[in-house]
Protein backbone atom coordinates (compact mmCIF):
# COMPACT_ATOMS: atom_id res chain seq x y z
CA UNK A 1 15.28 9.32 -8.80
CA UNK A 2 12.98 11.74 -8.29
CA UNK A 3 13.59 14.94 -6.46
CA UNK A 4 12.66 15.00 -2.98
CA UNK A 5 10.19 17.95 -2.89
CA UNK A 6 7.82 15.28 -4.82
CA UNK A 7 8.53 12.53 -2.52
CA UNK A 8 7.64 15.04 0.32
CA UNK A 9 4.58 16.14 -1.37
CA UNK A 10 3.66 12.39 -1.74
CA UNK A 11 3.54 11.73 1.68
CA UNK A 12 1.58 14.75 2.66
CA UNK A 13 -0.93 13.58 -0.18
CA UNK A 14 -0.56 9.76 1.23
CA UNK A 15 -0.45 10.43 4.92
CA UNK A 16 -4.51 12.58 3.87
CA UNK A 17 -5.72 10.11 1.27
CA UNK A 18 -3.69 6.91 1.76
CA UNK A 19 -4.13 3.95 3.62
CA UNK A 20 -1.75 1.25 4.94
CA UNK A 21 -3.55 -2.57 5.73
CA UNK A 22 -0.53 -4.17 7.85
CA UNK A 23 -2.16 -7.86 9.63
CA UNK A 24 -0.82 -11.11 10.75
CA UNK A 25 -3.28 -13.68 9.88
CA UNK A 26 -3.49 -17.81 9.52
CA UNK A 27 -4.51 -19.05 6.71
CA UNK A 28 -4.92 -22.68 4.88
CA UNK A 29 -3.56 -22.56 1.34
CA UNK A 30 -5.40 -25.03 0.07
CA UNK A 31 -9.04 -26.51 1.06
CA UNK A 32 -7.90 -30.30 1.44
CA UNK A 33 -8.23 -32.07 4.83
CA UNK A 34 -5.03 -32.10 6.43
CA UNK A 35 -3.64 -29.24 5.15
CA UNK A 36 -1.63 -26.93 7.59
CA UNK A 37 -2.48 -23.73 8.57
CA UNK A 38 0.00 -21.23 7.66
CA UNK A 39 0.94 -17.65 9.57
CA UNK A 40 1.14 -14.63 6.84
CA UNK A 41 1.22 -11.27 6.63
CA UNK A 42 -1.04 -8.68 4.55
CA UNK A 43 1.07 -6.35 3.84
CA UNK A 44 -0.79 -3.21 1.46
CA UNK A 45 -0.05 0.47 0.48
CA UNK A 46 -3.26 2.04 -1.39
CA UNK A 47 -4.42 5.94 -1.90
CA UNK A 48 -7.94 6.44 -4.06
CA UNK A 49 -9.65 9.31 -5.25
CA UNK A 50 -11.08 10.60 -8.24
CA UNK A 51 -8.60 12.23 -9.96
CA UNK A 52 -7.10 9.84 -12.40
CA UNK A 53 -4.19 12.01 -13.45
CA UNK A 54 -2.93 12.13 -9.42
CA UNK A 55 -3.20 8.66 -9.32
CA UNK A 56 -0.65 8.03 -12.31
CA UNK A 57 1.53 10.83 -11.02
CA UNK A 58 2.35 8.54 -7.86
CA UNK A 59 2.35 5.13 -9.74
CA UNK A 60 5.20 7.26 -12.16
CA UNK A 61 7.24 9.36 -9.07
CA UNK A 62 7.31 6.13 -6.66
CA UNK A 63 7.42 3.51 -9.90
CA UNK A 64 5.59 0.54 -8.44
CA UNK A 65 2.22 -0.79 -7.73
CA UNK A 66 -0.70 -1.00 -9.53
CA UNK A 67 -3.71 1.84 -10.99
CA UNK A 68 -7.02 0.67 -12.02
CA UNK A 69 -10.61 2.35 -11.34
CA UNK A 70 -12.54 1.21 -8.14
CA UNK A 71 -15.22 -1.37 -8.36
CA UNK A 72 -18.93 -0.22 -6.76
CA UNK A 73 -22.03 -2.00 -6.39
CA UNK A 74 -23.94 -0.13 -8.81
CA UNK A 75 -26.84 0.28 -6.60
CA UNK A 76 -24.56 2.27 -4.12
CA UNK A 77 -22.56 3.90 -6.98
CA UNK A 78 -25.36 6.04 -8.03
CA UNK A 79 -24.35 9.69 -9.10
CA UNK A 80 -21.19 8.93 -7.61
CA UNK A 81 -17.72 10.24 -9.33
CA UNK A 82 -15.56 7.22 -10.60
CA UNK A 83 -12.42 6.78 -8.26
CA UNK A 84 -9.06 5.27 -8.86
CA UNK A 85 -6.90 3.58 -7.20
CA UNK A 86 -3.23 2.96 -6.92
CA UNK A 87 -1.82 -0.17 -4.89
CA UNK A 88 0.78 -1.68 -4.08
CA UNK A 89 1.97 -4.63 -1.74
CA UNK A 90 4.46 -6.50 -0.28
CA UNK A 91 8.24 -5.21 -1.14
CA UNK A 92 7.07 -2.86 -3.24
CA UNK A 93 5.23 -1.49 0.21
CA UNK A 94 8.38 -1.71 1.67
CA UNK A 95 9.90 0.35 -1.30
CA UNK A 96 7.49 2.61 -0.81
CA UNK A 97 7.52 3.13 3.08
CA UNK A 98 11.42 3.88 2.99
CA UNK A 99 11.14 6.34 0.58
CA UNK A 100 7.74 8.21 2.33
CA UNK A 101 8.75 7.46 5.85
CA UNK A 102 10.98 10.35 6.45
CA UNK A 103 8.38 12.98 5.41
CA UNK A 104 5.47 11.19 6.92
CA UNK A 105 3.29 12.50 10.18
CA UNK A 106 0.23 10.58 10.72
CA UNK A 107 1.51 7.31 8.89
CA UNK A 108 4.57 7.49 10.23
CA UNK A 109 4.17 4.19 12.47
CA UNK A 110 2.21 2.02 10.11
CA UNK A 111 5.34 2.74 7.32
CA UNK A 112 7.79 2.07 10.22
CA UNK A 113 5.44 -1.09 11.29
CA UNK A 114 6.30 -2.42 7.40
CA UNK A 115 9.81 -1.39 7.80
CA UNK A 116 10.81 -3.05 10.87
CA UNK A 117 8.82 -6.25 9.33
CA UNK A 118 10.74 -7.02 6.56
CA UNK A 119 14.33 -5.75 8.68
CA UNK A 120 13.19 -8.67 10.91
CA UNK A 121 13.01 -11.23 8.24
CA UNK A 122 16.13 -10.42 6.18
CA UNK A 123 17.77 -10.94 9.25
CA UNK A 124 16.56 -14.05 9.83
CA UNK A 125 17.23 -15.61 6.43
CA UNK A 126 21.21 -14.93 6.60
């Protein structure tokens, strides 16, 4: 485990570059007629900028997700600095959130909005 004045620093660092995408949607997993419509939920952590070695140091302290570079149209991307990105989704959001929550300020709700999510459906499925 890492020690907690990292985990604090990582949610000052995630509550000014981060973002949290929480949304209920419908959606039809497959394109045949008659198909039903199904209620999920997006559920995604992500902080980008462009320094690549920050970017590994949170994929390594919080040890989930994803890093990879960002994608631009290259019209728009002109004299622009590369940025990377580190994601993650789902549980490993929800891994995330606990661990971040206690230190967070201005993300505070959206990491207790993921929280209270999943506390809601573990107690449904017992």
């Amino acid at each position: 485990m890492q020690d907690l004045s990292s985990i604090a620093y990582l949610a000052g660092l995630f509550d000014g570059e981060g973002s949290v995408y929480f949304k209920k949607t419908k959606q039809i997993r497959h394109k045949r007629p008659g198909k039903p419509v199904h209620n999920i939920t997006v559920i995604r952590m992500e902080i980008s900028m462009t320094d690549e070695s920050i970017i590994k140091w949170v994929h390594e302290v919080l040890g989930c997700g994803t890093v990879g570079k960002r994608k631009f149209k290259s019209d728009y991307a002109k004299g622009w600095k590369q940025q990377w990105r580190w994601r993650c989704c789902h549980r490993d959001a929800l891994q995330c959130a606990r661990r971040l929550v206690p230190y967070s300020i201005t993300k505070k709700q959206k990491l207790e909005q993921i929280i209270k999510h999943y506390a809601v459906k573990d107690s449904r499925s017992i």
